[in-house]
Every structure is written in C-alpha cells, then in structure tokens.
N, C-alpha and C. Protein backbone atom coordinates (compact mmCIF):
# COMPACT_ATOMS: atom_id res chain seq x y z
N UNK A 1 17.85 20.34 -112.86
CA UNK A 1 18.27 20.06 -111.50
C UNK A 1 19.77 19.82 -111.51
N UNK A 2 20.72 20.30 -110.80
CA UNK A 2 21.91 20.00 -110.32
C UNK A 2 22.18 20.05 -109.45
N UNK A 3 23.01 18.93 -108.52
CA UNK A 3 23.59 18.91 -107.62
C UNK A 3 24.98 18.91 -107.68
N UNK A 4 25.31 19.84 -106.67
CA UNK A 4 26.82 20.22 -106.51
C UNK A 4 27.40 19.59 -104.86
N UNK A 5 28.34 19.40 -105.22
CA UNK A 5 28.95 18.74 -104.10
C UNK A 5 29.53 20.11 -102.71
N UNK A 6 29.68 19.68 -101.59
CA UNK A 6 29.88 20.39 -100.52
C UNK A 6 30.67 21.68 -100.51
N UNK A 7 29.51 22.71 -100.77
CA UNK A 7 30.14 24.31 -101.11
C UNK A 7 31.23 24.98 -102.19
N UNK A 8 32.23 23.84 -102.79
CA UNK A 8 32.99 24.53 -103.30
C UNK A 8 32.26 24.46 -105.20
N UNK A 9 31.23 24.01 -105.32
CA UNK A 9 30.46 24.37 -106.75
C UNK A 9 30.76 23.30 -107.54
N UNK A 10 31.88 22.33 -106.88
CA UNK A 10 31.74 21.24 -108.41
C UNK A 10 30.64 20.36 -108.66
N UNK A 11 30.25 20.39 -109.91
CA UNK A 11 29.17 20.07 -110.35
C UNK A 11 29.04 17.91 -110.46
N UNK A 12 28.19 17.75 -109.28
CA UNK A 12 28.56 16.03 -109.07
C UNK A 12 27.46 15.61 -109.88
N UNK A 13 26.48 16.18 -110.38
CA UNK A 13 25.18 14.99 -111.55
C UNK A 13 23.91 16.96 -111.46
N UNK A 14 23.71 16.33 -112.92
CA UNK A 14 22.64 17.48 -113.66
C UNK A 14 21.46 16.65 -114.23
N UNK A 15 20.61 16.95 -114.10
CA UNK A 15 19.38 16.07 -114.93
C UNK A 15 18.79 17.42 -115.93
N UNK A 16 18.94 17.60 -117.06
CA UNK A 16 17.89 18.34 -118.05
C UNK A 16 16.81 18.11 -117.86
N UNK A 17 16.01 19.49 -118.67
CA UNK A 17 14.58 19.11 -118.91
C UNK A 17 14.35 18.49 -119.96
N UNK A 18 15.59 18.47 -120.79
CA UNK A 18 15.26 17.34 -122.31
C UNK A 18 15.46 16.14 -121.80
N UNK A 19 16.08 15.66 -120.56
CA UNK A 19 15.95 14.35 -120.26
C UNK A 19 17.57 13.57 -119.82
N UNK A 20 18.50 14.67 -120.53
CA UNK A 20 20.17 14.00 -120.40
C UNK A 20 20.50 14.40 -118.98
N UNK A 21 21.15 13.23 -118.58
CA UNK A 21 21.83 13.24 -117.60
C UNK A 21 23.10 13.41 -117.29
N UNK A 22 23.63 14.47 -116.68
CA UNK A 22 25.12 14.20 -116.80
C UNK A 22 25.77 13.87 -115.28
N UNK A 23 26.93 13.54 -115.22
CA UNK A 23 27.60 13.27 -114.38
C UNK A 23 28.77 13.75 -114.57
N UNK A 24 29.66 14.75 -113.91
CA UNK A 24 30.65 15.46 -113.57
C UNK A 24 30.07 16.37 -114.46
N UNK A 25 29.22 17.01 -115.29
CA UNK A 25 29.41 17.99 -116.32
C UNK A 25 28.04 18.82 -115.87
N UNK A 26 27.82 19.76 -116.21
CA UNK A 26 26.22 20.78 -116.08
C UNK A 26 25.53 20.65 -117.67
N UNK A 27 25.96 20.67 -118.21
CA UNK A 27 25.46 20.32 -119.85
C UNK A 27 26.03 19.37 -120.37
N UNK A 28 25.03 17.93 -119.80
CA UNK A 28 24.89 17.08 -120.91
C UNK A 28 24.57 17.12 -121.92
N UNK A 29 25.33 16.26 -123.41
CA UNK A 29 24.77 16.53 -124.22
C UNK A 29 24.23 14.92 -124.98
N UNK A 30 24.33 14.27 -124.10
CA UNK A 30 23.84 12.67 -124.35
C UNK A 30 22.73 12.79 -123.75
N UNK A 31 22.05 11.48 -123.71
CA UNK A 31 20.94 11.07 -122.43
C UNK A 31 22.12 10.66 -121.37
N UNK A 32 22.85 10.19 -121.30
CA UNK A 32 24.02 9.69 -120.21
C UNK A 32 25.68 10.60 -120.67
N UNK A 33 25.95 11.76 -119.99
CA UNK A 33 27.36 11.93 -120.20
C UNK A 33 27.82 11.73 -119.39
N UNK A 34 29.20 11.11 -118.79
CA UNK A 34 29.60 10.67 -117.82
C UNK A 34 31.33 11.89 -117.88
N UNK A 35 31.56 12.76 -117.45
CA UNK A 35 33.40 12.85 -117.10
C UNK A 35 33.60 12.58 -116.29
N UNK A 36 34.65 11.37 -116.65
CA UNK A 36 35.17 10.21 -115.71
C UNK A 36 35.19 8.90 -116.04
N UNK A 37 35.35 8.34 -114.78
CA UNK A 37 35.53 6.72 -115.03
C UNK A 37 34.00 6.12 -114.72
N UNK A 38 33.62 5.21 -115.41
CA UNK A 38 32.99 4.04 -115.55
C UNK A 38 32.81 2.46 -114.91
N UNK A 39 32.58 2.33 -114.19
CA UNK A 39 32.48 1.18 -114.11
C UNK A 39 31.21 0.50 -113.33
N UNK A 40 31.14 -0.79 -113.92
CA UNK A 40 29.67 -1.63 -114.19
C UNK A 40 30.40 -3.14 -114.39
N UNK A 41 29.29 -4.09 -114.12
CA UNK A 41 29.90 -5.37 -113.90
C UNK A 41 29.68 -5.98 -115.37
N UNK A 42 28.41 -5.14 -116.39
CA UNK A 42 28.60 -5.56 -117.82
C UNK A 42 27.48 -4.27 -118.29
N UNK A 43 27.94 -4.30 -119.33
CA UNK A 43 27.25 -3.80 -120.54
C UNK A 43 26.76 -4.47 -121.60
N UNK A 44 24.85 -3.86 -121.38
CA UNK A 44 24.24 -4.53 -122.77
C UNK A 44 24.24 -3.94 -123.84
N UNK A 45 24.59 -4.06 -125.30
CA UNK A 45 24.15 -3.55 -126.22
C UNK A 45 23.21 -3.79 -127.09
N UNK A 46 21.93 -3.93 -127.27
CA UNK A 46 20.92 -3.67 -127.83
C UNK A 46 21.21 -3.98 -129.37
N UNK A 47 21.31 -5.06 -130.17
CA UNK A 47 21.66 -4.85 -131.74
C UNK A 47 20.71 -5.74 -132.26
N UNK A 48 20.36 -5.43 -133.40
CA UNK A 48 19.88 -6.52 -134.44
C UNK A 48 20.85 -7.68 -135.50
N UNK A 49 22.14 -6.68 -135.24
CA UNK A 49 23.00 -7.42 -136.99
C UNK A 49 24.13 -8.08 -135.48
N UNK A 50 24.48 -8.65 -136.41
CA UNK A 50 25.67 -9.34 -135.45
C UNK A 50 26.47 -10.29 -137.07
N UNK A 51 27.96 -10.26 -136.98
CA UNK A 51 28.51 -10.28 -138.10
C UNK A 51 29.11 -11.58 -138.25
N UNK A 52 27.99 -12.71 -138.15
CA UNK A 52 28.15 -13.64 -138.73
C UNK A 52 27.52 -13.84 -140.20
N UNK A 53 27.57 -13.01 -140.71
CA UNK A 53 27.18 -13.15 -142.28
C UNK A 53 28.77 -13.07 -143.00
N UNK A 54 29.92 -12.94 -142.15
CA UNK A 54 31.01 -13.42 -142.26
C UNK A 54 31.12 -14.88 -142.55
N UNK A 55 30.31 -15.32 -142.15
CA UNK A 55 30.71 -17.12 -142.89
C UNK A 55 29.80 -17.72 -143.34
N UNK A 56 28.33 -16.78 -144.19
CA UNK A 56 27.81 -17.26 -145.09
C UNK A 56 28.43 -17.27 -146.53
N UNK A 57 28.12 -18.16 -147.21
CA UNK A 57 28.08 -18.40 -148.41
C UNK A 57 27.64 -16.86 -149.25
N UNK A 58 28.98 -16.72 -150.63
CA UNK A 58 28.84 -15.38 -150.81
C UNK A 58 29.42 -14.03 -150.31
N UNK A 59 30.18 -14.30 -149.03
CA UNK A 59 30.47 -13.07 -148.76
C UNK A 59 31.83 -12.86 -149.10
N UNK A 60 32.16 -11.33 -149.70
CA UNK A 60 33.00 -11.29 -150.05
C UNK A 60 34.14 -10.98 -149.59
N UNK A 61 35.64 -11.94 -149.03
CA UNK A 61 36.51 -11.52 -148.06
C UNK A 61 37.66 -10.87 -149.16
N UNK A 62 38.22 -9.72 -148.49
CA UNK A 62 39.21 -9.23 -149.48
C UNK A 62 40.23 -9.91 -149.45
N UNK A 63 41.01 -9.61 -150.38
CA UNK A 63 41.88 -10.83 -150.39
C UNK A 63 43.38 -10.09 -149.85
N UNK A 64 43.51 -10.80 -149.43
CA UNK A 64 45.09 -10.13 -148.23
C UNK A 64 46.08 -9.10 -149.27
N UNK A 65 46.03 -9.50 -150.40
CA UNK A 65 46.85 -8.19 -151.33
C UNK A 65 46.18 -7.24 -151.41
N UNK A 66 44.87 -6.84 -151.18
CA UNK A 66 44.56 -5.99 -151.16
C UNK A 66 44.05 -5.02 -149.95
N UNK A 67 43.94 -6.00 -148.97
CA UNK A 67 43.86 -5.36 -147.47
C UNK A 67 45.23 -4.55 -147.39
N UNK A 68 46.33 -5.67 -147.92
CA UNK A 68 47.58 -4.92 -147.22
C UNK A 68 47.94 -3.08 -148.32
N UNK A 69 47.13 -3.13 -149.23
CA UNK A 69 47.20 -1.97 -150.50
C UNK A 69 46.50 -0.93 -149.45
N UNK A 70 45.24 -1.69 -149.14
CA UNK A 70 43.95 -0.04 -148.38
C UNK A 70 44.95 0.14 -147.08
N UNK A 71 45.56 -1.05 -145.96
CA UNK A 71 46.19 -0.32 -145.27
C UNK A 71 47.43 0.67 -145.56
N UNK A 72 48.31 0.06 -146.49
CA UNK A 72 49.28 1.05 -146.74
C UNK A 72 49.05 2.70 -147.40
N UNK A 73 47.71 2.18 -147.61
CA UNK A 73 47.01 3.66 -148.38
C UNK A 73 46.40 4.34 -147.46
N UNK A 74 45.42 3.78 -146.29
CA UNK A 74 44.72 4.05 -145.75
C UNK A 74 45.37 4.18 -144.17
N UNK A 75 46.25 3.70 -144.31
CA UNK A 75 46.52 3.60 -142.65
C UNK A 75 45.33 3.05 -141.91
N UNK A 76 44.42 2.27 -142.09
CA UNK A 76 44.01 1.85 -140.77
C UNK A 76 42.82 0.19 -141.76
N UNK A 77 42.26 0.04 -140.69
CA UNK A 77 41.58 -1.53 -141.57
C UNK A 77 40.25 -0.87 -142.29
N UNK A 78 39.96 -1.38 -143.76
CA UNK A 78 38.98 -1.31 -143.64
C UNK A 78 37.30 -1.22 -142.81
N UNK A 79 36.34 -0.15 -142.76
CA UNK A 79 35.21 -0.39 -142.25
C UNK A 79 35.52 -0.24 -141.19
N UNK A 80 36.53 0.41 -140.18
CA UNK A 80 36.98 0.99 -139.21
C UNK A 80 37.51 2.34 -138.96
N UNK A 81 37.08 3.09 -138.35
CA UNK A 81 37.57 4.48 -138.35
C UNK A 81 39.15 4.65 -138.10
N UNK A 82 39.33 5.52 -138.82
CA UNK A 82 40.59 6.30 -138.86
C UNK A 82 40.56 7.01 -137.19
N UNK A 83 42.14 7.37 -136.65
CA UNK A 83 42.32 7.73 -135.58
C UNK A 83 41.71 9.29 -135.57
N UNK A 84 41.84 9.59 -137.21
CA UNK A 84 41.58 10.98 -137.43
C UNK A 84 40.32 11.22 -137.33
N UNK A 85 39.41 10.35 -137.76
CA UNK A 85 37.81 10.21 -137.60
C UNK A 85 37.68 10.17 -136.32
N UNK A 86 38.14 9.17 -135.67
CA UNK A 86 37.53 9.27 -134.00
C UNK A 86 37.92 10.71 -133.65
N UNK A 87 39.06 11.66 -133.67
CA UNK A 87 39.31 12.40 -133.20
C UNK A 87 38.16 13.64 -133.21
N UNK A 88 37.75 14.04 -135.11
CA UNK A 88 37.28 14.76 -135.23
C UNK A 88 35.44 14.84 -134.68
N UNK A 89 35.33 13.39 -134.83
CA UNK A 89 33.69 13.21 -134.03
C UNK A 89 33.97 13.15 -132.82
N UNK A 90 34.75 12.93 -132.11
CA UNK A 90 34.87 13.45 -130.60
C UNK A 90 34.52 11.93 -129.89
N UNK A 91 34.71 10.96 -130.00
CA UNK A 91 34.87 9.50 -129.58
C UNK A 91 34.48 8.21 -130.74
N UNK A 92 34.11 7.19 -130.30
CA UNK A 92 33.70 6.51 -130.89
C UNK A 92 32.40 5.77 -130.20
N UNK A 93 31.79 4.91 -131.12
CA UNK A 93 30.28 4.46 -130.35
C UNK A 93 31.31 3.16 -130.00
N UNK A 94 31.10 2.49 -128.99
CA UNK A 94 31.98 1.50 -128.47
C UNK A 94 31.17 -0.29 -128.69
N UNK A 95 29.95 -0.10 -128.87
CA UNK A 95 28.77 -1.03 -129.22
C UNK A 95 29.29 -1.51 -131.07
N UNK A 96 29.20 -0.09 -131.96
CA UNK A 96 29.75 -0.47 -133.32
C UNK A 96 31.07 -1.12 -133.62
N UNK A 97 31.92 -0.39 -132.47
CA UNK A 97 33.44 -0.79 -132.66
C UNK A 97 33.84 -2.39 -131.93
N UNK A 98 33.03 -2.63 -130.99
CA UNK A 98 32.89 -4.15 -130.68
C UNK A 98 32.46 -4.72 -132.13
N UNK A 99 31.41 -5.14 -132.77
CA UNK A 99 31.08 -5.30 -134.12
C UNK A 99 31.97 -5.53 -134.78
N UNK A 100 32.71 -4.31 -135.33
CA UNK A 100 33.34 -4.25 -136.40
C UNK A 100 34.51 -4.91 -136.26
N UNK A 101 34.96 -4.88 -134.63
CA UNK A 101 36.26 -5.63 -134.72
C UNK A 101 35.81 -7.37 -134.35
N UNK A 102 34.62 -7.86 -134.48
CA UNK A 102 34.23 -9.47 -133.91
C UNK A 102 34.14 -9.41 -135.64
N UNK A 103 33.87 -8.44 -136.69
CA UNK A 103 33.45 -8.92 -138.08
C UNK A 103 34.94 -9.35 -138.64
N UNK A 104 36.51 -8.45 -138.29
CA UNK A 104 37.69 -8.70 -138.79
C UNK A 104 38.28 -9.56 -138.02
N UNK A 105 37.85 -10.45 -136.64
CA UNK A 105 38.13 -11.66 -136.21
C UNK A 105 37.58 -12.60 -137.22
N UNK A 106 36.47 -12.07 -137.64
CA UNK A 106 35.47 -13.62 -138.06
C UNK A 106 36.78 -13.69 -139.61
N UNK A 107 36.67 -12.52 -139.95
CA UNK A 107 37.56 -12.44 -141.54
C UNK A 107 38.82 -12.64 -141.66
N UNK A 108 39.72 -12.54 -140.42
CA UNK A 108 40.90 -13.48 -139.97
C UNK A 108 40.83 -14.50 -139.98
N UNK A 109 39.86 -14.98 -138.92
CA UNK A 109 39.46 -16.64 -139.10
C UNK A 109 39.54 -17.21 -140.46
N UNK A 110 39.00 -16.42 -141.36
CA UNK A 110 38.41 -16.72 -142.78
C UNK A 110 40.13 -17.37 -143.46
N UNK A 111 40.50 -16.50 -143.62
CA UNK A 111 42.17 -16.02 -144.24
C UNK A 111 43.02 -17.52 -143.65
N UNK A 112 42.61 -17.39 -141.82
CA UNK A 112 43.83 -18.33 -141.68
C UNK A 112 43.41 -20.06 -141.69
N UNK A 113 42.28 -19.97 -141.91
CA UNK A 113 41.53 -21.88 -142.35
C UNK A 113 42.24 -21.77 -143.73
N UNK A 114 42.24 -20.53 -144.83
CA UNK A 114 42.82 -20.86 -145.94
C UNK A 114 43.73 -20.68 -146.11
N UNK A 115 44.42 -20.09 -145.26
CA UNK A 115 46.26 -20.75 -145.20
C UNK A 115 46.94 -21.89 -144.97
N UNK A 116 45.67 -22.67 -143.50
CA UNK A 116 46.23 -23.33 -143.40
C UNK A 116 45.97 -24.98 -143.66
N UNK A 117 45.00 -24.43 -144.60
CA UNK A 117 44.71 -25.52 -145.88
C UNK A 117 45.90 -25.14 -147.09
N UNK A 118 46.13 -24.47 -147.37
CA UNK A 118 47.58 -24.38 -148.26
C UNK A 118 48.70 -24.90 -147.70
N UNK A 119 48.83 -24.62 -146.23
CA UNK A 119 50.02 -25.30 -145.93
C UNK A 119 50.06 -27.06 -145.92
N UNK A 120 48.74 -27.53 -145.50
CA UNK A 120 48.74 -28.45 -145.46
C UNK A 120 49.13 -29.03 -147.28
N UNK A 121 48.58 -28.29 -147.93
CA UNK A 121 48.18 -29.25 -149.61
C UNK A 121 50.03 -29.09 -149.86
N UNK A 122 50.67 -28.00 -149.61
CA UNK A 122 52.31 -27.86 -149.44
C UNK A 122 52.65 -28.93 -149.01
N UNK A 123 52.49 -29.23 -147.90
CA UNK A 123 53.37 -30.50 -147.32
C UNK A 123 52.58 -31.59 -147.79
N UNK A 124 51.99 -31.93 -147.96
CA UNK A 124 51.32 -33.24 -148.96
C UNK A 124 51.91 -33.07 -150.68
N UNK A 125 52.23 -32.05 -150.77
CA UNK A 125 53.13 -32.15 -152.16
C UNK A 125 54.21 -32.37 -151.87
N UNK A 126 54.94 -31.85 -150.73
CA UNK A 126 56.65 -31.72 -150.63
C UNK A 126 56.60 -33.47 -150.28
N UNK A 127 55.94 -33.71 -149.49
CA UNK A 127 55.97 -35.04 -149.55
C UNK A 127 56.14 -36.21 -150.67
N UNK A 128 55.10 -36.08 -151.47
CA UNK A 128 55.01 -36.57 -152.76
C UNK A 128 56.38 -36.39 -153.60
N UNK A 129 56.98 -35.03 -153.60
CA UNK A 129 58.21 -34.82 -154.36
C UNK A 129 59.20 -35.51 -153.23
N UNK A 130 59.51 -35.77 -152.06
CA UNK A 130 60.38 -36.15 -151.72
C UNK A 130 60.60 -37.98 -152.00
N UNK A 131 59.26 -38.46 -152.07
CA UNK A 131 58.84 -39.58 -152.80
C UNK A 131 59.63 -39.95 -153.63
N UNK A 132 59.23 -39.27 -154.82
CA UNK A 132 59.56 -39.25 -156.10
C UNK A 132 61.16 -39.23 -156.77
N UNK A 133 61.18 -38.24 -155.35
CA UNK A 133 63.00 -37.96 -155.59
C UNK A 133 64.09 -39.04 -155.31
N UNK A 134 63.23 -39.74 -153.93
CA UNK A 134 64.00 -40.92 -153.21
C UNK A 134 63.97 -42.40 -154.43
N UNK A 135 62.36 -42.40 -155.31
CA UNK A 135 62.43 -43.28 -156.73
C UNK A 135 63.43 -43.26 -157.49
N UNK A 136 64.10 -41.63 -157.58
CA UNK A 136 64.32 -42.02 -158.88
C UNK A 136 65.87 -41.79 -158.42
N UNK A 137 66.22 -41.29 -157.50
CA UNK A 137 67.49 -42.38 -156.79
C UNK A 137 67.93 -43.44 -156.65
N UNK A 138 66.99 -43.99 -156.78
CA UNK A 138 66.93 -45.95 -156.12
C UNK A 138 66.92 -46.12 -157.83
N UNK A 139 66.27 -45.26 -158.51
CA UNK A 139 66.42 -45.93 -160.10
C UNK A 139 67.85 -45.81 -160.82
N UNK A 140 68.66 -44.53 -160.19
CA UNK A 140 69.73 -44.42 -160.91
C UNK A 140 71.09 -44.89 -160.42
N UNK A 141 70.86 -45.11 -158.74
CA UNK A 141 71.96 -46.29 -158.44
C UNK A 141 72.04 -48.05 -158.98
C-alpha cells in the first residue's frame, strides 16, 4: 500500500507486505524507515545489559596511557565506532551508542575519583613537607 500525497507522486508513507513501514520512501528497508525528521516526546529502548558492571569489582578500566595510545592509533574511543564504520554501515543503532557512551561516562567517573584521590594524598604530602621544612628552619635558626 502507498500513499502519495496530492497528484504530484511524492511518496508520503508505504506499508509492505513483509511488514516495513516507510515514511517519505516506497522501499522500506526497516520495519520503521523514516526520510526526515523525527520527533516524539521519548524513546523506549528495550535492553537487558545496562553498563553498570562498570563499577563492579573486577572490571577492567584501561589505564589512561593506554586509552591515550588506542586513540592516537585509533582515532576514536575504544568499543565505539569509527566515523568510518558509521559511514560504511550506513548509520548507527542509536539505543547501542547511548550504552556505550553511559559505559565511558561510568569509566571517566572511574579515572576521575582516582585522580582525585591522588590529588588529595599530594596535598596531604605537600603539606607534611611544608611541615617539615618550616622544623627544620626553626632548628637551624
């Protein structure tokens, strides 16, 4: 079934007999192809995994010398597609790529509690040495 909009043939929504629906297009090749804009007040995505196994016990976060090695090698973040990948598959699933980028928030998070527990144990030393320094001043006047 297609319907076309008022005489001049553009094609406004197609329903297949396999079941895809399209919108602006005559051959869908999704169950939903849409050309065009979108909009909806939310989107559900349907998942089982959700990437808080980011802050179980065991998991392994790379360690920033070596993130910064795969990006300079890789151009892009780990476990995330390349611009070249999205290009050649022809989009991206937008459900995975939510995911993957809430998994390199959670692994940021990770990185910057342990920075900024270093900074802190830093200034609790610089402290201590400034201590020490002001002692042994007072010892040699």
């Amino acid at each position: 079934v297609t319907i076309a909009s008022g005489g001049n043939g553009n094609v406004r929504m197609t329903i297949k007999g396999n079941g895809n629906i399209g919108i602006g297009t005559s051959n869908p090749t999704q169950n939903l192809e849409v050309v065009g804009n979108v909009k909806a007040m939310a989107f559900i995505s349907n998942t089982n995994t959700y990437p808080d196994y980011v802050f179980e016990k065991g998991y392994s976060l790379m360690p920033l010398a070596e993130l910064e090695g795969f990006i300079a090698r890789e151009g892009h973040l780990p476990k995330i597609a390349s611009a070249d990948d999205v290009k050649e598959s022809g989009g991206v699933n937008i459900s995975q790529l939510q995911l993957q980028l809430l998994e390199k928030i959670e692994e940021l998070t990770l990185h910057t509690l342990a920075q900024q527990r270093l900074i802190e144990a830093q200034q609790q030393q610089t402290k201590t040495l400034k201590a020490e320094l002001q002692q042994l001043k007072k010892s040699l006047n």
